[in-house]
N, C-alpha and C. Protein backbone atom coordinates (compact mmCIF):
# COMPACT_ATOMS: atom_id res chain seq x y z
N UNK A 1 -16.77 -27.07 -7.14
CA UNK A 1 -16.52 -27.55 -8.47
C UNK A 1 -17.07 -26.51 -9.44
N UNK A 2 -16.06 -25.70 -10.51
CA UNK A 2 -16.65 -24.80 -11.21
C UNK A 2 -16.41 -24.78 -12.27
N UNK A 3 -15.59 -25.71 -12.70
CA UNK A 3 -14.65 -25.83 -13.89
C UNK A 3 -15.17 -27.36 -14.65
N UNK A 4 -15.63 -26.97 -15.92
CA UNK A 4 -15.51 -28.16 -17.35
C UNK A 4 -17.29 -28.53 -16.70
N UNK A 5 -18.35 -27.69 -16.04
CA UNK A 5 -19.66 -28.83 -15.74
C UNK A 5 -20.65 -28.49 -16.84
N UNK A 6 -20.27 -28.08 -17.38
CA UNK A 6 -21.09 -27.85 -18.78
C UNK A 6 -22.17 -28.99 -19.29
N UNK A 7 -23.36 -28.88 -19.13
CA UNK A 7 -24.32 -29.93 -19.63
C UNK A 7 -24.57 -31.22 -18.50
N UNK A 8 -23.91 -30.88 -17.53
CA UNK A 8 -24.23 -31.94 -16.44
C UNK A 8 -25.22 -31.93 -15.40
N UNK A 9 -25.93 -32.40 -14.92
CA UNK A 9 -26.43 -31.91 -13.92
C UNK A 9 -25.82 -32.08 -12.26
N UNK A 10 -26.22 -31.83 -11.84
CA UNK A 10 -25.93 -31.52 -10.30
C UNK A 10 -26.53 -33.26 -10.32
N UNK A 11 -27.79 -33.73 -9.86
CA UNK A 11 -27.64 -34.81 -10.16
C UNK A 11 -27.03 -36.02 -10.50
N UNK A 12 -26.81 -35.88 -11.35
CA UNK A 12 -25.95 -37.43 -12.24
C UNK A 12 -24.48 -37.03 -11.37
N UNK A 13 -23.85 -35.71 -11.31
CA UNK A 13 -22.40 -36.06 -10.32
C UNK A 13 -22.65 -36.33 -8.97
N UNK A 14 -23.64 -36.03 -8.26
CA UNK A 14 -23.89 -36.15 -7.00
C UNK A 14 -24.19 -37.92 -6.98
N UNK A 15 -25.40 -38.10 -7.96
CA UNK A 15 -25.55 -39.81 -7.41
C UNK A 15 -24.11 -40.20 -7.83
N UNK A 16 -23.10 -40.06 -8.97
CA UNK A 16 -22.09 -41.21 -9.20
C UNK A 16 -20.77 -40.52 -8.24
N UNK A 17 -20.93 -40.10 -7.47
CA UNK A 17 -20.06 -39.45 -6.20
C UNK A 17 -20.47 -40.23 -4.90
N UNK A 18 -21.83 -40.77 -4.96
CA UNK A 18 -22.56 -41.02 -4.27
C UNK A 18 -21.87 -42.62 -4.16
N UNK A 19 -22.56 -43.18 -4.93
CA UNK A 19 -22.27 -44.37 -5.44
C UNK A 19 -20.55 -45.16 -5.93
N UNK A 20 -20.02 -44.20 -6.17
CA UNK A 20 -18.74 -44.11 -6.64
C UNK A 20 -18.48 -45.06 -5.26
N UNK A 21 -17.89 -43.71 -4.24
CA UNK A 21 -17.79 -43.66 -2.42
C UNK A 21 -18.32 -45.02 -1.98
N UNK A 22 -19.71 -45.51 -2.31
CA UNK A 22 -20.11 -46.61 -1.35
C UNK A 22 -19.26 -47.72 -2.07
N UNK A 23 -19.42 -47.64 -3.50
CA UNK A 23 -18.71 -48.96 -3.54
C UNK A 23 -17.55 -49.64 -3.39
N UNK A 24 -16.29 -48.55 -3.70
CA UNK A 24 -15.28 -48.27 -3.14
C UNK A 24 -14.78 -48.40 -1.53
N UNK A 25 -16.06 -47.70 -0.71
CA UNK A 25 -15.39 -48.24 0.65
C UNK A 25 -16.01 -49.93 0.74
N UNK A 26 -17.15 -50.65 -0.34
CA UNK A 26 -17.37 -51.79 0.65
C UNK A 26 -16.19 -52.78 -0.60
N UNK A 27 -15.54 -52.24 -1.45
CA UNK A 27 -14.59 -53.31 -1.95
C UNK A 27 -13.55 -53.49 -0.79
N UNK A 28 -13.19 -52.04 -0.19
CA UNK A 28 -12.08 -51.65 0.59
C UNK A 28 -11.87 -52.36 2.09
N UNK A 29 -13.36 -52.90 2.32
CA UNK A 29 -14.16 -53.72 3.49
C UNK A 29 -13.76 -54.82 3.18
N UNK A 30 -14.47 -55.32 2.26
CA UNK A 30 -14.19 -56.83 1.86
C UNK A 30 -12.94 -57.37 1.35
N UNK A 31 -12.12 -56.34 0.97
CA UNK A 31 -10.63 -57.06 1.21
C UNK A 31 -9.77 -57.04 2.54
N UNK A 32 -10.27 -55.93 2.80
CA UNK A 32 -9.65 -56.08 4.61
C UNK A 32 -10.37 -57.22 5.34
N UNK A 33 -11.60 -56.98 5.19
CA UNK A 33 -12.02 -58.11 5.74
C UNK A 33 -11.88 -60.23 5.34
N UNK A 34 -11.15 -59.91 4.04
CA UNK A 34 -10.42 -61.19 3.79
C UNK A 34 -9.06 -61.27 4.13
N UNK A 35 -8.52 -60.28 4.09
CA UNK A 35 -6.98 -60.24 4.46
C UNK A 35 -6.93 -60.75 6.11
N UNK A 36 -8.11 -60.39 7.16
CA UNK A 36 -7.68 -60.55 8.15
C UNK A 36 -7.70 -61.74 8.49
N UNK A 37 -8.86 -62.68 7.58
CA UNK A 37 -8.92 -64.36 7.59
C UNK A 37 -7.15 -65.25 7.79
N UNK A 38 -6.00 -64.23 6.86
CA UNK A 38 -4.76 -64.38 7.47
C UNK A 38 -4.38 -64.88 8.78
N UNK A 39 -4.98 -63.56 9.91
CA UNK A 39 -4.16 -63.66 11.24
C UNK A 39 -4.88 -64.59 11.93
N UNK A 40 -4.23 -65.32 12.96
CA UNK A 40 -5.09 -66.20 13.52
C UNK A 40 -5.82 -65.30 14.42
N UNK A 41 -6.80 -66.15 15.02
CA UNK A 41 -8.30 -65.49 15.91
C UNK A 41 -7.19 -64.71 17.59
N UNK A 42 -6.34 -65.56 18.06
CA UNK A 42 -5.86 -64.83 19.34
C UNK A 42 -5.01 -63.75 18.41
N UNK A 43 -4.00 -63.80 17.58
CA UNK A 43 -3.37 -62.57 17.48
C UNK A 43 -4.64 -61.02 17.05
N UNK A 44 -5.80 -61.34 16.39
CA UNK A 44 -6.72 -60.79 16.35
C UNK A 44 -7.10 -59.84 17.59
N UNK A 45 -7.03 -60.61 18.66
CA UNK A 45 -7.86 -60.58 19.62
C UNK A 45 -6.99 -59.34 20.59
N UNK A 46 -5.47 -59.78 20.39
CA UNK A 46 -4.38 -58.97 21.04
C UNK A 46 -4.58 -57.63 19.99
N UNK A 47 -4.40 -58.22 18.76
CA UNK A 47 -4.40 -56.26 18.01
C UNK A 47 -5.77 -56.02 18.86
N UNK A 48 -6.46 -56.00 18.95
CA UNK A 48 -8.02 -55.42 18.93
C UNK A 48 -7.75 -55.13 20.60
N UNK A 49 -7.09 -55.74 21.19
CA UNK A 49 -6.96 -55.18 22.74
C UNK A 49 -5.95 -54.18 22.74
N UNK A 50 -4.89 -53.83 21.60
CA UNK A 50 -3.85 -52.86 22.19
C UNK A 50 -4.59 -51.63 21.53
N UNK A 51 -5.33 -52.28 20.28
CA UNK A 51 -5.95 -50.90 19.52
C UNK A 51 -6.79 -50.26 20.51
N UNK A 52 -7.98 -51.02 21.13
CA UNK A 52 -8.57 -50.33 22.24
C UNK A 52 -8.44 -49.90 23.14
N UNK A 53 -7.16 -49.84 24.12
CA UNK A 53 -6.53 -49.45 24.57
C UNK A 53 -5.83 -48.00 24.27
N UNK A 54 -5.77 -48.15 22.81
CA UNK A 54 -4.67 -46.64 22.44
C UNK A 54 -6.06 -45.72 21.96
N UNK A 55 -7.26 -46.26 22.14
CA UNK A 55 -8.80 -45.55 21.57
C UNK A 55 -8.53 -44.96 22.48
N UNK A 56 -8.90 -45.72 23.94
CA UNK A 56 -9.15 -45.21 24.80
C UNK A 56 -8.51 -43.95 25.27
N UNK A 57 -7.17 -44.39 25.32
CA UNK A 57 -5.46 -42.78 25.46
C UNK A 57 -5.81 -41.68 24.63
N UNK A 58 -6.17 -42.12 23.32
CA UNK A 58 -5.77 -41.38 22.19
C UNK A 58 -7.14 -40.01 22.15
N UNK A 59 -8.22 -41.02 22.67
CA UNK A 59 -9.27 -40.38 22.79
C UNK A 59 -9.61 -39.44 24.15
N UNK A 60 -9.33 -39.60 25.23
CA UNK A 60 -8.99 -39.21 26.63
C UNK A 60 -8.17 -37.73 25.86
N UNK A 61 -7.02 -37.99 25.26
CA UNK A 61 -6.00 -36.56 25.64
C UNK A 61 -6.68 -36.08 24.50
N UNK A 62 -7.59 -36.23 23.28
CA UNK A 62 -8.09 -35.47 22.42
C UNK A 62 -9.07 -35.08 23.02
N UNK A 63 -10.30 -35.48 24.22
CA UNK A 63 -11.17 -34.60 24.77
C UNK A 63 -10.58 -33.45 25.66
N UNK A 64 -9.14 -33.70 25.76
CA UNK A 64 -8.80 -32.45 26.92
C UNK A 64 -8.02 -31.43 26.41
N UNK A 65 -8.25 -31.46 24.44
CA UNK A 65 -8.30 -30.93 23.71
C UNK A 65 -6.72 -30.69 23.66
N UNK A 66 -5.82 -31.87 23.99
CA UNK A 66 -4.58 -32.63 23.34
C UNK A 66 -4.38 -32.68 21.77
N UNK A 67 -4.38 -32.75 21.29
CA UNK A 67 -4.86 -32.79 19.97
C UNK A 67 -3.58 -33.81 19.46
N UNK A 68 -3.51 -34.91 18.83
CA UNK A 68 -2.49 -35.92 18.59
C UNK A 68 -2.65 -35.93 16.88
N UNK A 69 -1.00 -35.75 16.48
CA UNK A 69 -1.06 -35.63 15.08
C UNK A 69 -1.99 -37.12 14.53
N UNK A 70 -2.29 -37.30 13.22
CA UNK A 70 -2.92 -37.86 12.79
C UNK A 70 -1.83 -38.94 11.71
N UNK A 71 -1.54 -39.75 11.50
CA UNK A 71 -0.89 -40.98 10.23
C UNK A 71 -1.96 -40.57 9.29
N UNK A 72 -1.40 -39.79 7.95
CA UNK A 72 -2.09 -39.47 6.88
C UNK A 72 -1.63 -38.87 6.13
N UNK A 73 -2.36 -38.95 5.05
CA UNK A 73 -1.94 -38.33 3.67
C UNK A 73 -2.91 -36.94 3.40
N UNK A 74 -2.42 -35.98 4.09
CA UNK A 74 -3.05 -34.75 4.39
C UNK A 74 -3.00 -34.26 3.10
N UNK A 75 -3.74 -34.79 2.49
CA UNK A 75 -4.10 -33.39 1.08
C UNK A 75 -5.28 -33.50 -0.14
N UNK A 76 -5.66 -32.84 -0.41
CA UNK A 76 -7.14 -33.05 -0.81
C UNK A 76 -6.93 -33.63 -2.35
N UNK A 77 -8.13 -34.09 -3.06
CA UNK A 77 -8.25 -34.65 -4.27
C UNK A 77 -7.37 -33.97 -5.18
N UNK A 78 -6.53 -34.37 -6.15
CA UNK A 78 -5.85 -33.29 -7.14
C UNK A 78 -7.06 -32.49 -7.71
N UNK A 79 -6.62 -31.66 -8.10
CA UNK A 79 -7.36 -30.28 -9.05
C UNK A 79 -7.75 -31.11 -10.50
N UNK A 80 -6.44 -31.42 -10.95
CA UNK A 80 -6.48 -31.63 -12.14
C UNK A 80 -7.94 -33.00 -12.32
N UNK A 81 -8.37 -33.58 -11.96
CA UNK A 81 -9.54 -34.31 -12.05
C UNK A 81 -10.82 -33.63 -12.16
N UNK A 82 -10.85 -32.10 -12.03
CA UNK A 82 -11.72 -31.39 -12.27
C UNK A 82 -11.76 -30.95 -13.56
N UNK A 83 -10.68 -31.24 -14.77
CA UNK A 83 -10.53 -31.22 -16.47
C UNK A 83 -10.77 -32.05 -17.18
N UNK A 84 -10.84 -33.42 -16.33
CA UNK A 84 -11.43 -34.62 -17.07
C UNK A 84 -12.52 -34.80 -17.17
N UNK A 85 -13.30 -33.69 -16.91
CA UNK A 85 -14.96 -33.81 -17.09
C UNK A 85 -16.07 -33.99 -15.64
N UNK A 86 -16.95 -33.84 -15.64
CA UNK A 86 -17.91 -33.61 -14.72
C UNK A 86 -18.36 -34.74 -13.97
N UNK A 87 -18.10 -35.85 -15.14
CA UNK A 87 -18.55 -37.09 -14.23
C UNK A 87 -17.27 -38.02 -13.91
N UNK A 88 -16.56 -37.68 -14.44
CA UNK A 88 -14.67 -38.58 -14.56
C UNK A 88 -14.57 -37.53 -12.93
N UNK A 89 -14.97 -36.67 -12.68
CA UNK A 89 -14.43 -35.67 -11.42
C UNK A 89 -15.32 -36.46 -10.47
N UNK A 90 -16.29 -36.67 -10.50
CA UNK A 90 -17.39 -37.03 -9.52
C UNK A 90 -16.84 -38.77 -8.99
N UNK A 91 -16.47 -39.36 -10.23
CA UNK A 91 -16.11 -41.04 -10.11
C UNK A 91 -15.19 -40.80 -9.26
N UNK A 92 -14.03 -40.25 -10.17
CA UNK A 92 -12.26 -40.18 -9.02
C UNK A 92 -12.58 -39.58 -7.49
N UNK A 93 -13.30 -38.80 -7.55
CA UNK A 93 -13.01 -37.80 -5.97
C UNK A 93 -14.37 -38.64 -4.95
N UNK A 94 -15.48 -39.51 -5.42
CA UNK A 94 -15.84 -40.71 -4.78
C UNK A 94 -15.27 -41.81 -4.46
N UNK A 95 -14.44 -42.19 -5.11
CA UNK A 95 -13.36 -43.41 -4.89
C UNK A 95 -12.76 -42.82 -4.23
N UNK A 96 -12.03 -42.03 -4.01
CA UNK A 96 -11.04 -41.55 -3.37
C UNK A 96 -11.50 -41.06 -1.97
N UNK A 97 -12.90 -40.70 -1.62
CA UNK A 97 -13.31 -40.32 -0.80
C UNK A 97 -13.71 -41.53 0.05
N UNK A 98 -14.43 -42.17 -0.48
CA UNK A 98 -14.92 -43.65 -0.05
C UNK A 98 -13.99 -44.60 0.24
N UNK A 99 -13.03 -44.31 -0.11
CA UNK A 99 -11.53 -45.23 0.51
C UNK A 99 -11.07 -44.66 1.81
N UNK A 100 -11.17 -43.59 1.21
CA UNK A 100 -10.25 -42.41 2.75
C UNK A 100 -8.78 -42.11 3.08
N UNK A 101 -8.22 -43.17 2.51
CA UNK A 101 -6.62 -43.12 3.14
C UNK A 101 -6.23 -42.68 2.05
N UNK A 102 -7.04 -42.12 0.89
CA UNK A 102 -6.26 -41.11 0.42
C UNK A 102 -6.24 -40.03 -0.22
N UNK A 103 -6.58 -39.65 1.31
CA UNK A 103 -7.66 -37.88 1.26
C UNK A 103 -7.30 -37.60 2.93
N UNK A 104 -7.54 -36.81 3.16
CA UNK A 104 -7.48 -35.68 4.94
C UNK A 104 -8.31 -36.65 5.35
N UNK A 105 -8.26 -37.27 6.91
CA UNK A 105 -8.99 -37.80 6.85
C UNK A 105 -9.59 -36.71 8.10
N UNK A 106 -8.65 -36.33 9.50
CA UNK A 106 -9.41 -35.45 9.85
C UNK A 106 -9.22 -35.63 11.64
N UNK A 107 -9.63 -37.25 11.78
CA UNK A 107 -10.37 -37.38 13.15
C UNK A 107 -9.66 -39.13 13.32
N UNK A 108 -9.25 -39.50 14.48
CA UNK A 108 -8.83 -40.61 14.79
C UNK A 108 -10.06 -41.56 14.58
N UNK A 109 -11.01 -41.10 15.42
CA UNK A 109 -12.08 -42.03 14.66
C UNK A 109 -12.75 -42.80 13.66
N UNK A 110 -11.75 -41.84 12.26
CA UNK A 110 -11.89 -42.70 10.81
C UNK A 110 -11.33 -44.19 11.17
N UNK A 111 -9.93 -44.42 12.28
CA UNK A 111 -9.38 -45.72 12.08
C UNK A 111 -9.91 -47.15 12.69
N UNK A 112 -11.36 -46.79 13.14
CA UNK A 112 -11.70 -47.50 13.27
C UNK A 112 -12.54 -48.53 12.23
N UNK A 113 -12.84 -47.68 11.33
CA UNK A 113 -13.47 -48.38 10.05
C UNK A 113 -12.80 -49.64 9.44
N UNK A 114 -11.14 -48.94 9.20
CA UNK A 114 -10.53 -50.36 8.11
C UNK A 114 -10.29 -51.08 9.68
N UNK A 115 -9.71 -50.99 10.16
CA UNK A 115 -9.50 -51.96 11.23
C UNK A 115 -10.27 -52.40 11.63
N UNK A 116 -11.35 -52.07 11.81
CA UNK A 116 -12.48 -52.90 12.21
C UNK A 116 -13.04 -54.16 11.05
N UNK A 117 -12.76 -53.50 10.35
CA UNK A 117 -12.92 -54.33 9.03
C UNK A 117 -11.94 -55.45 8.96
N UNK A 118 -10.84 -54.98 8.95
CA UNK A 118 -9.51 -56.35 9.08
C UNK A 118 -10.15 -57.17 10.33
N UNK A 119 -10.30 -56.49 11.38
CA UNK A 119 -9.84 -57.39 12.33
C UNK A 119 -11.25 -58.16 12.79
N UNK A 120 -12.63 -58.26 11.95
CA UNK A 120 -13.85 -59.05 11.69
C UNK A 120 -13.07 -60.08 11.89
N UNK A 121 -12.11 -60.23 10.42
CA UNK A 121 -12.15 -60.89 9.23
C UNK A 121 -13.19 -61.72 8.55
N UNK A 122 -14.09 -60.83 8.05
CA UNK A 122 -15.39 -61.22 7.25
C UNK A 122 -15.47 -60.72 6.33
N UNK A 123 -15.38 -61.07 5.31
CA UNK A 123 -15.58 -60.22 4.10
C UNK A 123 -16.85 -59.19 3.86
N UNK A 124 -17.56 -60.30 4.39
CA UNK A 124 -19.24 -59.11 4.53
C UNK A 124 -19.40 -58.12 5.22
N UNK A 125 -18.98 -58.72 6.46
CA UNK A 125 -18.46 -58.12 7.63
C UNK A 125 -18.05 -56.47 7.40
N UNK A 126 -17.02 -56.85 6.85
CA UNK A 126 -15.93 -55.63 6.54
C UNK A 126 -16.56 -54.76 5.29
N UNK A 127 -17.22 -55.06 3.95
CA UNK A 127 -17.52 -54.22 3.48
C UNK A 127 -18.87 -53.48 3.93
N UNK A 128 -19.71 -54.44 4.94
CA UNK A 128 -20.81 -53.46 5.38
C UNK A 128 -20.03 -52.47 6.15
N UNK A 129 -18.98 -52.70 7.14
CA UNK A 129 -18.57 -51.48 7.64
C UNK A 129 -18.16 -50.30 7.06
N UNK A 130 -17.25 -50.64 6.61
CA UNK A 130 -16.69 -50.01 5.31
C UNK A 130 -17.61 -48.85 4.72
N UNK A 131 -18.60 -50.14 3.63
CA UNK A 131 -19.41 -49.30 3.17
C UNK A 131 -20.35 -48.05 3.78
N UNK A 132 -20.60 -48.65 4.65
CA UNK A 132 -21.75 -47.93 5.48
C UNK A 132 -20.90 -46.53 6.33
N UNK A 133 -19.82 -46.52 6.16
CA UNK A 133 -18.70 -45.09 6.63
C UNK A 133 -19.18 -44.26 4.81
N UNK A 134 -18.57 -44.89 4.62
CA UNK A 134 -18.51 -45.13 2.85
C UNK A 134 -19.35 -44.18 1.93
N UNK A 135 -20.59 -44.71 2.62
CA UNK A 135 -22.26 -44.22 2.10
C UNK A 135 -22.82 -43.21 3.02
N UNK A 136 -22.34 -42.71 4.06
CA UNK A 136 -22.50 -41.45 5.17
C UNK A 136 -22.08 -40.68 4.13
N UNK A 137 -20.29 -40.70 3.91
CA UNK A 137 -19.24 -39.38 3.35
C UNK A 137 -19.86 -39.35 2.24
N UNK A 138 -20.01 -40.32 1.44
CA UNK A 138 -20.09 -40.02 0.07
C UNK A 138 -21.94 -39.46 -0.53
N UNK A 139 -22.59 -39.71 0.87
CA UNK A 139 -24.20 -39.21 0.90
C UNK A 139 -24.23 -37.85 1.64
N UNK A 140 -23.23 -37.70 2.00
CA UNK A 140 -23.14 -36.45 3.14
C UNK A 140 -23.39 -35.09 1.51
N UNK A 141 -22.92 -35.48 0.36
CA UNK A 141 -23.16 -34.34 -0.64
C UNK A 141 -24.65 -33.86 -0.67
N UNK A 142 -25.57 -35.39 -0.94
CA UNK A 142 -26.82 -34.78 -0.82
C UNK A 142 -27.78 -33.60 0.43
N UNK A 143 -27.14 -33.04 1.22
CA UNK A 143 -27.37 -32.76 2.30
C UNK A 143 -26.92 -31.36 1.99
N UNK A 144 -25.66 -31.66 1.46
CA UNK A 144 -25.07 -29.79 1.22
C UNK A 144 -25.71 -29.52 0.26
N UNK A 145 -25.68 -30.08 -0.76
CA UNK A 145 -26.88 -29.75 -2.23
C UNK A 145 -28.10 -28.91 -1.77
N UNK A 146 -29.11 -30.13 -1.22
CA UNK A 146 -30.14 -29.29 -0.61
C UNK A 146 -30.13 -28.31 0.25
N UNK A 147 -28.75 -28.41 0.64
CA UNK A 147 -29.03 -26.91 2.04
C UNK A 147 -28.95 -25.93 1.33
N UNK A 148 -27.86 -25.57 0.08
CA UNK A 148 -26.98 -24.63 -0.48
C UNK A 148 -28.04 -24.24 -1.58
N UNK A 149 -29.27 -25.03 -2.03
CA UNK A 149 -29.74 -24.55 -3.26
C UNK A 149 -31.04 -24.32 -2.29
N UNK A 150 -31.50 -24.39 -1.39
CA UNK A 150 -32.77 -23.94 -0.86
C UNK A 150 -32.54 -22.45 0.09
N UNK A 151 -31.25 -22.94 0.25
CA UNK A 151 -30.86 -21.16 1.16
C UNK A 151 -31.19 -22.12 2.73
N UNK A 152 -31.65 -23.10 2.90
CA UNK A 152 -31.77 -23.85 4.36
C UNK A 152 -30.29 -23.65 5.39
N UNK A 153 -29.35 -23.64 4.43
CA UNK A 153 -28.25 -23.24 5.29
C UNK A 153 -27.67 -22.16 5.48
N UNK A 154 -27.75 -21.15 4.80
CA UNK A 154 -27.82 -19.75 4.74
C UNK A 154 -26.66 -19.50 3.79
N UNK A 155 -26.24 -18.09 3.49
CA UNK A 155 -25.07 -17.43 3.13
C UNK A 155 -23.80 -18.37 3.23
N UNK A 156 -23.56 -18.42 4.56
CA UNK A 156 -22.11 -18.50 5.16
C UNK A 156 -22.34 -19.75 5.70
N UNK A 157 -22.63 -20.95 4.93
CA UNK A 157 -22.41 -21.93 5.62
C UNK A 157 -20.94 -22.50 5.37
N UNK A 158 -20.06 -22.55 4.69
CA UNK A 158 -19.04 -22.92 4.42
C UNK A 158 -17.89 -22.48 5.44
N UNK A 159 -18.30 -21.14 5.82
CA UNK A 159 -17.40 -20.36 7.09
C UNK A 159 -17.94 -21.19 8.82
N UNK A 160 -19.32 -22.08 8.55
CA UNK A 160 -19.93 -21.91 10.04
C UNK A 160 -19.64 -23.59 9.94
N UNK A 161 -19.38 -24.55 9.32
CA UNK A 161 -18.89 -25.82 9.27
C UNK A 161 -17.16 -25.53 9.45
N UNK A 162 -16.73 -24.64 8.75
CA UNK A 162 -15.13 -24.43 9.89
C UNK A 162 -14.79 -24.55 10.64
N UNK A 163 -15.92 -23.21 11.15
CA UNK A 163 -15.52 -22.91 12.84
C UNK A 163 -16.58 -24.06 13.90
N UNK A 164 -17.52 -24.74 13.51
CA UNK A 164 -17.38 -25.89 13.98
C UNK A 164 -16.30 -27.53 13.93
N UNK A 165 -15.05 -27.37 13.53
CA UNK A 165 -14.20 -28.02 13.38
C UNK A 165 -13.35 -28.44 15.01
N UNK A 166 -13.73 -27.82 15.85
CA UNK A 166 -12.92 -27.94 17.10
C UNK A 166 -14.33 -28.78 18.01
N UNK A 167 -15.61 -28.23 17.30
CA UNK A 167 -16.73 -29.19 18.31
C UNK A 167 -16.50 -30.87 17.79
N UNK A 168 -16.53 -30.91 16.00
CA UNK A 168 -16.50 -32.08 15.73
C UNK A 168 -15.52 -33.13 16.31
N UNK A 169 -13.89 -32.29 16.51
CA UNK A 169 -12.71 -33.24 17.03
C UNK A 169 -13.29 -33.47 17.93
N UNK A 170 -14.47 -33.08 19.04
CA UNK A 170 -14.13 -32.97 20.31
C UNK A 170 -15.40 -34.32 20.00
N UNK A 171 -16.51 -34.23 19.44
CA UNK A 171 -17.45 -35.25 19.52
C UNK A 171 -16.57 -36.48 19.28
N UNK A 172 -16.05 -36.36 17.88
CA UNK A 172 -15.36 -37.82 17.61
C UNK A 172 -14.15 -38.20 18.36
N UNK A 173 -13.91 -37.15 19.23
CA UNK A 173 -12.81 -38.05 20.42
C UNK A 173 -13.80 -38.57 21.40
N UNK A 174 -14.93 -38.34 21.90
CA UNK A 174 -15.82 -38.99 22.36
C UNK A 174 -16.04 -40.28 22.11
N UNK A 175 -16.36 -40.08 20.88
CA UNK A 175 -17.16 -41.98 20.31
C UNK A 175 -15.78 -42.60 20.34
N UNK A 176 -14.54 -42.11 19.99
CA UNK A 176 -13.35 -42.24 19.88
C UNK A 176 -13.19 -43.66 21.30
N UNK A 177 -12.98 -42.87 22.22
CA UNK A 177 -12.79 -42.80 23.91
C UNK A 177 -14.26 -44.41 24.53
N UNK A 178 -15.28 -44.08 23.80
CA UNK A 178 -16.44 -44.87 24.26
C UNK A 178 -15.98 -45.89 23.56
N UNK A 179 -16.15 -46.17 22.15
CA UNK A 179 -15.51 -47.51 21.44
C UNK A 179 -14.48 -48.11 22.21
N UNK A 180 -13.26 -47.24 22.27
CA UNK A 180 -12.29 -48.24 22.89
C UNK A 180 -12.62 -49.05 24.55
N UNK A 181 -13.31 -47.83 24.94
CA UNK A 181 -14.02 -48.42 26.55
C UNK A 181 -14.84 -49.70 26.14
N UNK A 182 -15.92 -49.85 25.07
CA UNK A 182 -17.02 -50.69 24.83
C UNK A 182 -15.53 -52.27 24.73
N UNK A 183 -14.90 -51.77 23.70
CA UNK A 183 -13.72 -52.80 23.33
C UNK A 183 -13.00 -53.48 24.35
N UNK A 184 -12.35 -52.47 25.29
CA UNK A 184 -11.84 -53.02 26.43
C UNK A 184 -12.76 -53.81 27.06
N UNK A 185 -14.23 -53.57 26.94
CA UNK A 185 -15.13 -54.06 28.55
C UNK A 185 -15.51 -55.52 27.41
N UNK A 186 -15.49 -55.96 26.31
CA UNK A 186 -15.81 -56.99 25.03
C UNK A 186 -14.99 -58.01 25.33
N UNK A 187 -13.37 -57.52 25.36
CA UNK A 187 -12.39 -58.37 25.09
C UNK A 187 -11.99 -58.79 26.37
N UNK A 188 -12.38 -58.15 27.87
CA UNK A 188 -11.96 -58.28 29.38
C UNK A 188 -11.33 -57.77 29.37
N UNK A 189 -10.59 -56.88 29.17
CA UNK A 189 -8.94 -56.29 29.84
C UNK A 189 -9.18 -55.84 30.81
């Protein structure tokens, strides 16, 4: 972000980026998690067995470094939210981040969040999940802040979180692969 931060601090956009993100993913919780009050408890029970099931597949051929396109809206925050000011940039690109579905998301493993959330059907339920994805991404800034202004991460950290991009698919097809196993061994299949 380099454009319009005139008089802001690093601060005040980081907490309302921060905050933006959590609250956003636990609204995003708590309506999934009322919407799913909809389906009855066995059709619940069947999504949540075919979903774990396709964890399990989906996650299996992504550790053997399969790589399976992703359902998404592959493209990052508009630009133009970086002219509306320092903290109008920080609000939009937290909401937007803290929702997720509509931003890169990256890793199959994001889909377990809203779905997990629907398929509670708890409202509380669902925005602690939610949120708590929510409040990682959208806290994950404070972390680069401090690395990038203490030199803790060096020069080239922006190049060395890249080229770790093939370890991360490979971790989160892991938890990927274990969830759906934990799910399958929950539900009996």
């Amino acid at each position: 972000m380099e454009r319009n931060q005139a008089g802001r601090s690093w601060i005040a956009k980081a907490l309302l980026f921060s905050v933006s993100a959590s609250f956003a993913g636990m609204l995003s919780g708590a309506a999934l998690g009322a919407a799913g009050i909809l389906l009855p408890f066995e059709v619940r029970v069947a999504v949540a067995s075919l979903l774990a099931l396709a964890a399990v597949f989906i996650g299996s051929l992504e550790m053997l470094g399969i790589r399976v396109r992703l359902p998404q809206l592959d493209r990052e925050t508009p630009q133009r939210w970086l002219n509306k000011g320092a903290l109008t940039w920080a609000l939009l690109n937290g909401v937007s981040l803290g929702v997720g579905t509509t931003s890169r998301i990256g890793f199959w493993l994001w889909y377990i969040i809203p779905l997990g959330a629907f398929l509670f059907a708890d409202p509380a339920l669902g925005a602690a999940i939610y949120g708590a994805y929510s409040l990682v991404r959208g806290g994950a800034v404070w972390m680069l802040i401090l690395g990038a202004t203490t030199g803790l991460l060096g020069e080239d950290w922006e190049d060395r979180f890249v080229l770790r991009m093939p370890t991360a698919q490979t971790i989160a097809a892991c938890q990927l692969f274990l969830i759906g196993l934990a799910g399958t061994i929950a539900i009996g299949l």
